[in-house]
PDB file of N, CA and C in Angstrom:
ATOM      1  N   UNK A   1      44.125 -39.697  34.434  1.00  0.00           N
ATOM      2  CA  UNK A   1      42.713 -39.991  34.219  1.00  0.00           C
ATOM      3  C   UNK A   1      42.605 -41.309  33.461  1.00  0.00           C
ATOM      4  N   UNK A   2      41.545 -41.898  34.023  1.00  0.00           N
ATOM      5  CA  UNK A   2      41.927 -43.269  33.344  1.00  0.00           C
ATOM      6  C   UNK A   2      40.508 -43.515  31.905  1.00  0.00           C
ATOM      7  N   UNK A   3      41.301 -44.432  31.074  1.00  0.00           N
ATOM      8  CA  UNK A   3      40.730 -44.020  29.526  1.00  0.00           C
ATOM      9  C   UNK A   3      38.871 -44.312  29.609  1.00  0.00           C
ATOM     10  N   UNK A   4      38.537 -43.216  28.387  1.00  0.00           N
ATOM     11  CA  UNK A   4      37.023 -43.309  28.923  1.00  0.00           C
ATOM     12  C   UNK A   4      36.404 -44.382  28.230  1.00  0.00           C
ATOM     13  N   UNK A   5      37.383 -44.784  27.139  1.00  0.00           N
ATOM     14  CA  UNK A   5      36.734 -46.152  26.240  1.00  0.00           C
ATOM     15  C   UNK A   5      37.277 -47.501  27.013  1.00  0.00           C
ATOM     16  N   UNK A   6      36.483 -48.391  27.427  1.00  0.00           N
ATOM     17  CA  UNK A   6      37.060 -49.555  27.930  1.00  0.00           C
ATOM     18  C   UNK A   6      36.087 -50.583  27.325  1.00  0.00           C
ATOM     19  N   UNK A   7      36.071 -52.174  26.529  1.00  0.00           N
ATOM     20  CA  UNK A   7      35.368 -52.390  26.416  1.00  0.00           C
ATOM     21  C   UNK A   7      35.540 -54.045  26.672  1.00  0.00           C
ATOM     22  N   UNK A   8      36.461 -54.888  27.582  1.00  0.00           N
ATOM     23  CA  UNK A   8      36.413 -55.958  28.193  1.00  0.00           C
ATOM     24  C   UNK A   8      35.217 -57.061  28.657  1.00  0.00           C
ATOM     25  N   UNK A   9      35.212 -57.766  28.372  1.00  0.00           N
ATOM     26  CA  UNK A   9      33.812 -58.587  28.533  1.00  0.00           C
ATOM     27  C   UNK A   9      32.995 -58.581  27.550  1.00  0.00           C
ATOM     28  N   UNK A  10      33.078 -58.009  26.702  1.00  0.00           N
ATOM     29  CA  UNK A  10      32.309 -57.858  25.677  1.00  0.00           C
ATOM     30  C   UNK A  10      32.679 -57.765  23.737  1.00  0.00           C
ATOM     31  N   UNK A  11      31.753 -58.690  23.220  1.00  0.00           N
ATOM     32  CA  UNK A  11      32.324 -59.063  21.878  1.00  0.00           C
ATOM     33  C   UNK A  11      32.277 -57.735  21.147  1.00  0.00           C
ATOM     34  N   UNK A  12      32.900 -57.765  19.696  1.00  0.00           N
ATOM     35  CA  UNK A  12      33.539 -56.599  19.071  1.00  0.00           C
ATOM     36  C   UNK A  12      32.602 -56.068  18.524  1.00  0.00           C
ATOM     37  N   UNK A  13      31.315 -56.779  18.027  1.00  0.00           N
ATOM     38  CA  UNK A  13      30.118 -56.252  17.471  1.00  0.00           C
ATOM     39  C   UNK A  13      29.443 -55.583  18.284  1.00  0.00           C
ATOM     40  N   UNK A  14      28.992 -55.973  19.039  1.00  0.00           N
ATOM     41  CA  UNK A  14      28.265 -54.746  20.801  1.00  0.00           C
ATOM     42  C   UNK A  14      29.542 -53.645  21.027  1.00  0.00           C
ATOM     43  N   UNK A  15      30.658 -54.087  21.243  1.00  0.00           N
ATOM     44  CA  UNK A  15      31.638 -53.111  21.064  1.00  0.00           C
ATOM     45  C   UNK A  15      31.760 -51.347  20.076  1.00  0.00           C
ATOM     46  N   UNK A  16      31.266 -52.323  18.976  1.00  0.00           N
ATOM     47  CA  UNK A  16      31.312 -51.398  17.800  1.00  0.00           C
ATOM     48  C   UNK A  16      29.681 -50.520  18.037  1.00  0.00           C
ATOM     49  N   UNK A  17      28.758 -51.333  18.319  1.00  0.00           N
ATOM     50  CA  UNK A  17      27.655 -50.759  18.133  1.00  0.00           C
ATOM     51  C   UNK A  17      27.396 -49.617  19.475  1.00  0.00           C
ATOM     52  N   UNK A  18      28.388 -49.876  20.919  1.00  0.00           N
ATOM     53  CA  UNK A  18      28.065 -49.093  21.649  1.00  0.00           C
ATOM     54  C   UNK A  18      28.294 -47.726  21.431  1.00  0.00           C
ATOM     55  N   UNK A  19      30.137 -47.550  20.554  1.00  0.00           N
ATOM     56  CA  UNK A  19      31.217 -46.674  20.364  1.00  0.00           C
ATOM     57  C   UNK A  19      30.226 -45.619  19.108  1.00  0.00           C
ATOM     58  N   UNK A  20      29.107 -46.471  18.285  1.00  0.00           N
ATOM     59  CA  UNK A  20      28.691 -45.536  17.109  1.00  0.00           C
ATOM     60  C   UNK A  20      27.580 -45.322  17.787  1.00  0.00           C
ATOM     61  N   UNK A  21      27.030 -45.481  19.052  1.00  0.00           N
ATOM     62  CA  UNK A  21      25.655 -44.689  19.583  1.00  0.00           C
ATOM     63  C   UNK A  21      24.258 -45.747  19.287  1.00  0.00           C
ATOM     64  N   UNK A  22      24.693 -47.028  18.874  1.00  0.00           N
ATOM     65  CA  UNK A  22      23.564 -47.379  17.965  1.00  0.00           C
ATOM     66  C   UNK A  22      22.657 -48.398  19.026  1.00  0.00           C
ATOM     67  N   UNK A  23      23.073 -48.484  20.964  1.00  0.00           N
ATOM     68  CA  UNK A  23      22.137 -48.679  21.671  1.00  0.00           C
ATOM     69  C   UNK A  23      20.872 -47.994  22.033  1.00  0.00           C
ATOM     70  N   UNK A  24      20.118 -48.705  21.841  1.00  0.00           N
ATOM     71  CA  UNK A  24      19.270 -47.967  22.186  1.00  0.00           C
ATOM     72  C   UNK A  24      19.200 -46.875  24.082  1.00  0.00           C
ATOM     73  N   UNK A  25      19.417 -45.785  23.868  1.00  0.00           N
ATOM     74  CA  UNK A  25      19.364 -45.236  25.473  1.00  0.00           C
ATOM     75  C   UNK A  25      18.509 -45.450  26.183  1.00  0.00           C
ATOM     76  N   UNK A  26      18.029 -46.254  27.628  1.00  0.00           N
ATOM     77  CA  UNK A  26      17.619 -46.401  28.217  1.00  0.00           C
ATOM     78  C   UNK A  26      17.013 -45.273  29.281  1.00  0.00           C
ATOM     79  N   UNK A  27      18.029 -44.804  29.513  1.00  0.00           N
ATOM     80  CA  UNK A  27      17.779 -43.224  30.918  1.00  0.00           C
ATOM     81  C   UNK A  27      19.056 -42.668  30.493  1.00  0.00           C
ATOM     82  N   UNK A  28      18.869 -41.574  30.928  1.00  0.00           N
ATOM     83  CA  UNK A  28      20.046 -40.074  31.046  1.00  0.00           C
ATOM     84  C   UNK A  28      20.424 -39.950  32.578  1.00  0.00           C
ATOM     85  N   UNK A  29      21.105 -39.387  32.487  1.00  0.00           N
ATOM     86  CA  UNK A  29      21.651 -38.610  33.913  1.00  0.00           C
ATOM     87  C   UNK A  29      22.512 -37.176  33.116  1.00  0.00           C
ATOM     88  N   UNK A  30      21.508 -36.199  33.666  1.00  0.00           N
ATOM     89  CA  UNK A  30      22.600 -34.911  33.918  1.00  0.00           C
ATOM     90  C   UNK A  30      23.445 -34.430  35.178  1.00  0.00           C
ATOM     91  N   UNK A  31      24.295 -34.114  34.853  1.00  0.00           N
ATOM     92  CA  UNK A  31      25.092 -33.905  36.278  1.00  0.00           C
ATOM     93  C   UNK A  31      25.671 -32.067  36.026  1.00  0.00           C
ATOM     94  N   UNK A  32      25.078 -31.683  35.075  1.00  0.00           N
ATOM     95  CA  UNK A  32      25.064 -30.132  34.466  1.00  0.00           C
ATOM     96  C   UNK A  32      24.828 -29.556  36.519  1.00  0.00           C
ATOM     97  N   UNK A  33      25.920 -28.716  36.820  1.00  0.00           N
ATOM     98  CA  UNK A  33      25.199 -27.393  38.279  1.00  0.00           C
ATOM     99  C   UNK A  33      25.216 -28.509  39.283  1.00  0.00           C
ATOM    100  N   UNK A  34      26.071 -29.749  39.525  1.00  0.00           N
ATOM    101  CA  UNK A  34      26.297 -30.411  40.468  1.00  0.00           C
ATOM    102  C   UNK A  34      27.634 -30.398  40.972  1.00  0.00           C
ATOM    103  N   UNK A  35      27.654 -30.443  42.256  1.00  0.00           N
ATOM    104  CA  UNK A  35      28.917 -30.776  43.026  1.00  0.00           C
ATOM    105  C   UNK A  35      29.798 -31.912  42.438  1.00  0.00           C
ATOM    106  N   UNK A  36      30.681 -31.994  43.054  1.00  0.00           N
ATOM    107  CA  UNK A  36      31.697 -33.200  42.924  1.00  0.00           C
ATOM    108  C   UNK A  36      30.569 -34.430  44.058  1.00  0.00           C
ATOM    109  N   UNK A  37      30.549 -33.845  44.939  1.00  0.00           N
ATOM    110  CA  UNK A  37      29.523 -34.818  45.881  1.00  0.00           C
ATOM    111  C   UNK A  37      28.521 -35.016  45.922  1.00  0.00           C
ATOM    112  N   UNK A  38      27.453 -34.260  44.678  1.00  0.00           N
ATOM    113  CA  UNK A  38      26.445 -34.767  44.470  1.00  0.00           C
ATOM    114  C   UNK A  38      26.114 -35.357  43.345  1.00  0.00           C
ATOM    115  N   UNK A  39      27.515 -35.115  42.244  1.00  0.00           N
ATOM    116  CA  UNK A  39      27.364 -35.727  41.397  1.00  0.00           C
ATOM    117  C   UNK A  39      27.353 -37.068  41.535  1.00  0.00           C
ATOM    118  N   UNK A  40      28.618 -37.280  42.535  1.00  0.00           N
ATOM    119  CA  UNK A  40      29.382 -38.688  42.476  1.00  0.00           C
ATOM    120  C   UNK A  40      27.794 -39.416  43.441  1.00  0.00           C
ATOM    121  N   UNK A  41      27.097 -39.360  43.787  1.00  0.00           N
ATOM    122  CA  UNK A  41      26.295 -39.775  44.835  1.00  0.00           C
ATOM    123  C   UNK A  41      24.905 -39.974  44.181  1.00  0.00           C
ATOM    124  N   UNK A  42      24.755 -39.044  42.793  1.00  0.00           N
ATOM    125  CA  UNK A  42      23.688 -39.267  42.191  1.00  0.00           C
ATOM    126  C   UNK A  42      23.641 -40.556  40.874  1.00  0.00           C
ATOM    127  N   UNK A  43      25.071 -40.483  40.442  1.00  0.00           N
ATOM    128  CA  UNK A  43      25.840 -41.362  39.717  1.00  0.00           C
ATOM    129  C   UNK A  43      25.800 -42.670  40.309  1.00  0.00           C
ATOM    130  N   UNK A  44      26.335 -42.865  41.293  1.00  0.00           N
ATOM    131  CA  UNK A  44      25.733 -44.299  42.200  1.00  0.00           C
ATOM    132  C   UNK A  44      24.573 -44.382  42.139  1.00  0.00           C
ATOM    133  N   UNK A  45      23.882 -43.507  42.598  1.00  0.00           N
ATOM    134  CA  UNK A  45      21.807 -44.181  42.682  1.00  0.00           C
ATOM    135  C   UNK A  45      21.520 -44.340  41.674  1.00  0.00           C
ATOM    136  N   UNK A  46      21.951 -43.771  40.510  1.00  0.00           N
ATOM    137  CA  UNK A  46      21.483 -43.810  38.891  1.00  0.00           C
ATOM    138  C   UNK A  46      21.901 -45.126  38.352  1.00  0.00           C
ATOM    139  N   UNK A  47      23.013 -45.493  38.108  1.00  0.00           N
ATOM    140  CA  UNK A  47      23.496 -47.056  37.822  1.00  0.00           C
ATOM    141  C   UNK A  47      23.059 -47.848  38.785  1.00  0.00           C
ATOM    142  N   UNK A  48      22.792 -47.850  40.188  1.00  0.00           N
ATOM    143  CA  UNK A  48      22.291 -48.841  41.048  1.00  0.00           C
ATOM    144  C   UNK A  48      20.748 -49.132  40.858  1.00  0.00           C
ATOM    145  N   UNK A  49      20.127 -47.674  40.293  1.00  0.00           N
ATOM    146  CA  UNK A  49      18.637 -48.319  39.809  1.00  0.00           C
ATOM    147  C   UNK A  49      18.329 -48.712  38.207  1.00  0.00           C
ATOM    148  N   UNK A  50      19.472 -48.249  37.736  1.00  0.00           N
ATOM    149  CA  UNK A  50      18.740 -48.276  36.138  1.00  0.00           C
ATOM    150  C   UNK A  50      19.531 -50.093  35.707  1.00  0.00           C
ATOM    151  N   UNK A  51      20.187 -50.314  36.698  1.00  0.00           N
ATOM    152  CA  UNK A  51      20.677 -51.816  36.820  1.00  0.00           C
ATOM    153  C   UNK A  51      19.599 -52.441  37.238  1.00  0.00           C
ATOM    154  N   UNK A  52      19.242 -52.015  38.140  1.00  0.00           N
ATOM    155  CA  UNK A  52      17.905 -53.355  39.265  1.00  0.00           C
ATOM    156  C   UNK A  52      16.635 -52.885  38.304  1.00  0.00           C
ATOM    157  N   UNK A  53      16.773 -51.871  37.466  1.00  0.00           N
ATOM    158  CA  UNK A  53      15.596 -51.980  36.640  1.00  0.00           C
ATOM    159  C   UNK A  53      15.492 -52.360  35.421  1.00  0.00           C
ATOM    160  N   UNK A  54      16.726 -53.181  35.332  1.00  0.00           N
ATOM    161  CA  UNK A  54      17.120 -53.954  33.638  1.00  0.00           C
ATOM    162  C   UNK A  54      17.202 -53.577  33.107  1.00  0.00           C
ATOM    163  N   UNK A  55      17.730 -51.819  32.652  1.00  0.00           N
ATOM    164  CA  UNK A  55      18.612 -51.170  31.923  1.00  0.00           C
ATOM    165  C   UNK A  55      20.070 -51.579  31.252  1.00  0.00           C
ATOM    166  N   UNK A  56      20.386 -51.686  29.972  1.00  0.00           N
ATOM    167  CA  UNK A  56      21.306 -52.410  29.497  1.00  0.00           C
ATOM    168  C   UNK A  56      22.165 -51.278  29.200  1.00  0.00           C
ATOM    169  N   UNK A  57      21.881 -49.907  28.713  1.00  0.00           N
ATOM    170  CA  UNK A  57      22.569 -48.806  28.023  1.00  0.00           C
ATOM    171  C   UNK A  57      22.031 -47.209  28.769  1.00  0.00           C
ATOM    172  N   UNK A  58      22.920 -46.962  29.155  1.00  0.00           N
ATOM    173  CA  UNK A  58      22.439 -45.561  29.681  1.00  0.00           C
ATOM    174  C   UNK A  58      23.611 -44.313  29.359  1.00  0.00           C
ATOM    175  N   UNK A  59      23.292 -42.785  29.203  1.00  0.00           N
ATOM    176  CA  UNK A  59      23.551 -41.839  29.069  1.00  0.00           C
ATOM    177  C   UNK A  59      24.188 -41.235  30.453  1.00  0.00           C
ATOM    178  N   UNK A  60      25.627 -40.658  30.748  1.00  0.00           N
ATOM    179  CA  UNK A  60      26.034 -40.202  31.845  1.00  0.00           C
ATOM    180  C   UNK A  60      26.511 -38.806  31.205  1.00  0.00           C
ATOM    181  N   UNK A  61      25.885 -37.593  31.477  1.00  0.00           N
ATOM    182  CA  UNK A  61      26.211 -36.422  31.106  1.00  0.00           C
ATOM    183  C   UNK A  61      26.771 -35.401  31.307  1.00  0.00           C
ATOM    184  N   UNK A  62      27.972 -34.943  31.144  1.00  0.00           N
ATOM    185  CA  UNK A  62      28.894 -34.530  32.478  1.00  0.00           C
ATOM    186  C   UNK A  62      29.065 -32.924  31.999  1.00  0.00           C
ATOM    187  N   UNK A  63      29.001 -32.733  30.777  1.00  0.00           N
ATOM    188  CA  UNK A  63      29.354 -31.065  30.228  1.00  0.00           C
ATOM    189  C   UNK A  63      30.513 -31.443  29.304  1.00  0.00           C
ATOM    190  N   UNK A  64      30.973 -30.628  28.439  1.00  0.00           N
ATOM    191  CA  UNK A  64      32.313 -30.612  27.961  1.00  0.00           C
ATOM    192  C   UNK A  64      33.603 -30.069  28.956  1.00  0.00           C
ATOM    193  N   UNK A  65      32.872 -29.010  29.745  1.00  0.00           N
ATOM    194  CA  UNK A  65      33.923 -28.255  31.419  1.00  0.00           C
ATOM    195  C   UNK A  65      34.725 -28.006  30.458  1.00  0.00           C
ATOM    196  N   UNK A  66      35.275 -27.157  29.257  1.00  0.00           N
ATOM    197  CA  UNK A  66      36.043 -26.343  28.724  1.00  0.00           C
ATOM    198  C   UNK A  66      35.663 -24.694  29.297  1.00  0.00           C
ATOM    199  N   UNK A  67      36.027 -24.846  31.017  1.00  0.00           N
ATOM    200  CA  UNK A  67      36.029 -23.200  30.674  1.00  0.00           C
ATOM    201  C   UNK A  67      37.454 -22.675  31.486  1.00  0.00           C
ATOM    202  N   UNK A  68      37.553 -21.479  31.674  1.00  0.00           N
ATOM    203  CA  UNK A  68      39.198 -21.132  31.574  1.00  0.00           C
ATOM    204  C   UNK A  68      39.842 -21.929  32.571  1.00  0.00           C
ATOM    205  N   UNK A  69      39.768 -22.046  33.156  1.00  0.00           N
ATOM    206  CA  UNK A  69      40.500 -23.537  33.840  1.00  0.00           C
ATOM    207  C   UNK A  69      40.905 -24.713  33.398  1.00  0.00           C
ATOM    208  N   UNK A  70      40.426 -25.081  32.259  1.00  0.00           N
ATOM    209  CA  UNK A  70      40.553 -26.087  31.540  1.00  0.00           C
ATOM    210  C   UNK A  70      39.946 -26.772  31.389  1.00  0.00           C
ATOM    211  N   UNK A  71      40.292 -28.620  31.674  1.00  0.00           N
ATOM    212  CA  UNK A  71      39.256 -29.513  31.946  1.00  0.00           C
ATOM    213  C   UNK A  71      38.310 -29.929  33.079  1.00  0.00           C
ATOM    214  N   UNK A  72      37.083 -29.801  32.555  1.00  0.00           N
ATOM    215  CA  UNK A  72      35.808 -29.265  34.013  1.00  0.00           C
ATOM    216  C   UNK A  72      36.219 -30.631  34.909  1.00  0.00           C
ATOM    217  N   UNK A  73      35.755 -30.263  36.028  1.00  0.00           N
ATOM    218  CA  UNK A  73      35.773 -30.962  37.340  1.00  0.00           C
ATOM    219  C   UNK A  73      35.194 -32.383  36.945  1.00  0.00           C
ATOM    220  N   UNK A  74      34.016 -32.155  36.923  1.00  0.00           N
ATOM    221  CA  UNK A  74      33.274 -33.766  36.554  1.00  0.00           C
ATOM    222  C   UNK A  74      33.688 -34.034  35.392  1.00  0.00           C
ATOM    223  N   UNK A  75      34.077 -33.387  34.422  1.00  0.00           N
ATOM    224  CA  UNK A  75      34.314 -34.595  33.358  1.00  0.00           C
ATOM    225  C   UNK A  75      35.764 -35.386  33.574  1.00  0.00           C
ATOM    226  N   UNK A  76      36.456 -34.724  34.598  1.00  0.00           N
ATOM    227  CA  UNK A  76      37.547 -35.624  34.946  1.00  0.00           C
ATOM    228  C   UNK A  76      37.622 -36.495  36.077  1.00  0.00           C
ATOM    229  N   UNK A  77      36.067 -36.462  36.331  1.00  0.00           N
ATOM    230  CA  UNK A  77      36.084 -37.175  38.120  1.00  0.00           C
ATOM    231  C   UNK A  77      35.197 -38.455  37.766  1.00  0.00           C
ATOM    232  N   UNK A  78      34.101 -38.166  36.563  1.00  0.00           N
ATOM    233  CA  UNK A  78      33.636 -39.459  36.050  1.00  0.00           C
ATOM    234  C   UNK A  78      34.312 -40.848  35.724  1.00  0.00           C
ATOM    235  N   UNK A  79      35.329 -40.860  34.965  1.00  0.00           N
ATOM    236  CA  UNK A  79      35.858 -41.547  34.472  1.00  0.00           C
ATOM    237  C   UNK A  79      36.909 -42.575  35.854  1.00  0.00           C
ATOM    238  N   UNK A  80      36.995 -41.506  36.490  1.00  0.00           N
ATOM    239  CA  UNK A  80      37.652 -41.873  37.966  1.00  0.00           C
ATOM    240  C   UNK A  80      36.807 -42.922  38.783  1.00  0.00           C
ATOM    241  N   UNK A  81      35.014 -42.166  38.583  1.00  0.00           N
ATOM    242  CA  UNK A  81      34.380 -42.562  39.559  1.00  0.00           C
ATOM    243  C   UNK A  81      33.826 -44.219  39.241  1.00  0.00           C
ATOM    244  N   UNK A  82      33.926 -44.226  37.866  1.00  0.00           N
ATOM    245  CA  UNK A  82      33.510 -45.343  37.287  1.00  0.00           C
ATOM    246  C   UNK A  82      34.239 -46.268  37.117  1.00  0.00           C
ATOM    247  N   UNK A  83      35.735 -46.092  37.421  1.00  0.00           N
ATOM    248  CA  UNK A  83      36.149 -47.846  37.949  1.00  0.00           C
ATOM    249  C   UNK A  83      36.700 -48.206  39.439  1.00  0.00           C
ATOM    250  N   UNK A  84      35.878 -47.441  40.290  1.00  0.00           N
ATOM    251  CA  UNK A  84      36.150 -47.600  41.487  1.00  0.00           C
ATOM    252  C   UNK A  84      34.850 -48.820  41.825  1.00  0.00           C
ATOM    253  N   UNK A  85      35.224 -49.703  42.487  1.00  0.00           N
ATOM    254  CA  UNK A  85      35.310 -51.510  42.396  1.00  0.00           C
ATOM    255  C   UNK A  85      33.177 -51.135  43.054  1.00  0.00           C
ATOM    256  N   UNK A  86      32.615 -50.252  43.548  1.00  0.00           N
ATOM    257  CA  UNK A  86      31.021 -50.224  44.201  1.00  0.00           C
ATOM    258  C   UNK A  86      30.358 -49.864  42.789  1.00  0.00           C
ATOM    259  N   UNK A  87      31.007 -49.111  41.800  1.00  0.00           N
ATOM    260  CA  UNK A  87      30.246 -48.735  40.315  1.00  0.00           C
ATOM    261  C   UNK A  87      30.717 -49.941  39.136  1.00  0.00           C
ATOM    262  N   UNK A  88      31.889 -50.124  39.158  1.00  0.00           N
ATOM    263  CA  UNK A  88      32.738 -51.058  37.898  1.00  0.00           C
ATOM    264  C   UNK A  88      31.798 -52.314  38.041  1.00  0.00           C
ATOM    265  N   UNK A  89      31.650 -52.770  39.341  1.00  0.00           N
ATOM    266  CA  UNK A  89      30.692 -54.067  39.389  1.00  0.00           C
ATOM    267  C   UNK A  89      29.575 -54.486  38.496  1.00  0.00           C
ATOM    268  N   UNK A  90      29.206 -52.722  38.419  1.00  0.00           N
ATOM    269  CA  UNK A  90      27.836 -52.859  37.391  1.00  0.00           C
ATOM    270  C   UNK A  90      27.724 -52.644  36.396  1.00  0.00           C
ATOM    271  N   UNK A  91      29.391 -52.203  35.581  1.00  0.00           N
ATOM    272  CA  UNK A  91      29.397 -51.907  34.388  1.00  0.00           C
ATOM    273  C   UNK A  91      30.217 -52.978  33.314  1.00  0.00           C
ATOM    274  N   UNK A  92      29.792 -52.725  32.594  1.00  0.00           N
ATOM    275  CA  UNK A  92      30.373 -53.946  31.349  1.00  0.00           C
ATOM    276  C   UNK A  92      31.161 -53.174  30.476  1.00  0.00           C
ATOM    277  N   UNK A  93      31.180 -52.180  29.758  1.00  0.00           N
ATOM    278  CA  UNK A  93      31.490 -51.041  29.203  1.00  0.00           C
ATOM    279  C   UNK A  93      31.420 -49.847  28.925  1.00  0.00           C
ATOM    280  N   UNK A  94      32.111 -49.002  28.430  1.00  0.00           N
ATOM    281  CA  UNK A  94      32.342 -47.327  28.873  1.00  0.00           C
ATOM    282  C   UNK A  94      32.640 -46.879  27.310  1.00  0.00           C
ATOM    283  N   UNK A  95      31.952 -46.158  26.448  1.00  0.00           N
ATOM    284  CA  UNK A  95      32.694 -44.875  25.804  1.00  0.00           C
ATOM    285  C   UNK A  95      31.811 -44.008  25.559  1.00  0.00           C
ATOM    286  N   UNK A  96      33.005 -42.693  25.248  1.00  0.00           N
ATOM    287  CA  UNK A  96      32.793 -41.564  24.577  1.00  0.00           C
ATOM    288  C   UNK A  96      31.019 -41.581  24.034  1.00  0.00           C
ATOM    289  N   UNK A  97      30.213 -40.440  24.281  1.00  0.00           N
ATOM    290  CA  UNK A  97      28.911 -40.379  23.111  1.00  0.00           C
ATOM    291  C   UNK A  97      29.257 -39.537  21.942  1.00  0.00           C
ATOM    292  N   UNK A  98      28.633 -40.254  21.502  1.00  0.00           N
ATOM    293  CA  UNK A  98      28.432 -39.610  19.886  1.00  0.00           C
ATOM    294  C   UNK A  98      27.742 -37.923  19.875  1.00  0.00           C
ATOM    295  N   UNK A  99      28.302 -37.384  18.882  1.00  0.00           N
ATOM    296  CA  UNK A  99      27.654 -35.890  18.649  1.00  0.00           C
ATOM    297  C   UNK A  99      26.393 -36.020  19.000  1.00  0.00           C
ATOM    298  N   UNK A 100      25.543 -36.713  18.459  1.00  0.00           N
ATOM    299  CA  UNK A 100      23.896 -36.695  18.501  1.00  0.00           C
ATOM    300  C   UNK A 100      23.311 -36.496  20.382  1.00  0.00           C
ATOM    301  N   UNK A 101      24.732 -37.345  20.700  1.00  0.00           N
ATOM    302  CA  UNK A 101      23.808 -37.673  22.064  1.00  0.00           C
ATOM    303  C   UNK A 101      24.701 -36.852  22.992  1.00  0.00           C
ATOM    304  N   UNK A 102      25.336 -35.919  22.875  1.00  0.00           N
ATOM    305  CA  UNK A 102      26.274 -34.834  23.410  1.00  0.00           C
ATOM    306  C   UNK A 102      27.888 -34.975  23.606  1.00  0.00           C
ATOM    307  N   UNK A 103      28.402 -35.535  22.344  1.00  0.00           N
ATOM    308  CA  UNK A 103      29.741 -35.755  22.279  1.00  0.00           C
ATOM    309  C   UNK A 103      30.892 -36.221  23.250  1.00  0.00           C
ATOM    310  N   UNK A 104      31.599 -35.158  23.368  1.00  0.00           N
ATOM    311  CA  UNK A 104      32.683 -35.270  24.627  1.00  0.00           C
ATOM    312  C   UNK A 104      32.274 -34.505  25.958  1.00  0.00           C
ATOM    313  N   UNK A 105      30.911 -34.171  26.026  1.00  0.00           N
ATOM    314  CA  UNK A 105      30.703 -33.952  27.165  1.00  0.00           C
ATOM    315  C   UNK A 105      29.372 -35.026  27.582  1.00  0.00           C
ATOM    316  N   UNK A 106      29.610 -36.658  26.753  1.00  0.00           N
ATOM    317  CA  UNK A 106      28.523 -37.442  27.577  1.00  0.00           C
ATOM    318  C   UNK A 106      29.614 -39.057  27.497  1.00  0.00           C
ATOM    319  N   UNK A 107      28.649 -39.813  28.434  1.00  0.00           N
ATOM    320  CA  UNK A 107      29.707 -40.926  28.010  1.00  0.00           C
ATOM    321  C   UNK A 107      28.424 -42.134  28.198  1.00  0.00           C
ATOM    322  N   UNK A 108      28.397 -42.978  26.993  1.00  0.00           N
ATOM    323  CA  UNK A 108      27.386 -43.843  27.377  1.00  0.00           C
ATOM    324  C   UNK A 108      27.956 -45.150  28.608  1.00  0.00           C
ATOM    325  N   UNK A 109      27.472 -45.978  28.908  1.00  0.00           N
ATOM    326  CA  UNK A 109      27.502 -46.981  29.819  1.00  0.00           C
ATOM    327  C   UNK A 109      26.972 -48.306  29.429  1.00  0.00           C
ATOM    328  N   UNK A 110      27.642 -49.434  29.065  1.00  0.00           N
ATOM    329  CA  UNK A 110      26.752 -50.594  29.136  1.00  0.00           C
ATOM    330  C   UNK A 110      26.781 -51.371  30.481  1.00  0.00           C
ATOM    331  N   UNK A 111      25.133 -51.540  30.812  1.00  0.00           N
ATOM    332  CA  UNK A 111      25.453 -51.967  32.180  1.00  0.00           C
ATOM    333  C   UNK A 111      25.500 -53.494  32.186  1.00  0.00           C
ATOM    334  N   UNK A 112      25.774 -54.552  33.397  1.00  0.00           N
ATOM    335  CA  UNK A 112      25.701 -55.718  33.115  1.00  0.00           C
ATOM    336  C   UNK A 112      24.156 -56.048  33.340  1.00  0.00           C
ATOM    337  N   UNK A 113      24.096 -57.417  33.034  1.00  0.00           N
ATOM    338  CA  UNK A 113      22.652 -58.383  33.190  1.00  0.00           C
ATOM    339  C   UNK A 113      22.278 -58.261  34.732  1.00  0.00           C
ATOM    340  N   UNK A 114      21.338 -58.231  35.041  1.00  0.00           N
ATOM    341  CA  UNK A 114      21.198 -57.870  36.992  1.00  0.00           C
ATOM    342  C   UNK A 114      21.072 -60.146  36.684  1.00  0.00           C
TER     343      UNK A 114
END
């Protein structure tokens, strides 16, 4: 699984401020009671509009998926889905959310400038 913090292109202060929650959130996405294929499909339309609508910071919400199986489906397919080269295009940086905004089962997004 590839790491959920990435923060390339971007200086250490936006860096720091994404990692402590302190963007302001733009839009959410829950993906809570979704497929693998409707997640991954709603996840594209969600970054493809909250980009063309000059969204800088957004919420991707996947669950914690701690149940007896282990680690849930989407929270290990996100991280996958997001540097595949049709989503990465639009992203600038990736981590972990903060408790407030649903911990290890959310991951914020900085998107780029459209």
């Amino acid at each position: 699984m590839p790491p959920l913090d990435r923060f390339a292109g971007i200086d250490r202060a936006n860096a720091e401020r994404l990692k402590r929650g302190l963007h302001r959130i733009e839009a959410r996405l829950d993906l809570h009671g979704m497929t693998q294929a409707e997640a991954h499909a709603a996840l594209s339309a969600f970054i493809a509009a909250s980009r063309a609508a000059g969204r800088r910071c957004v919420l991707v919400i996947t669950g914690r998926g701690l149940g007896q199986s282990g680690l849930g489906v989407l929270k290990s397919s996100v991280p996958r889905w997001l540097e595949e080269p049709e989503l990465r295009r639009h992203i600038l940086a990736i981590a972990p959310a903060q408790p407030q905004h649903g911990g290890p089962g959310a991951t914020y997004l900085l998107l780029r400038r459209r």
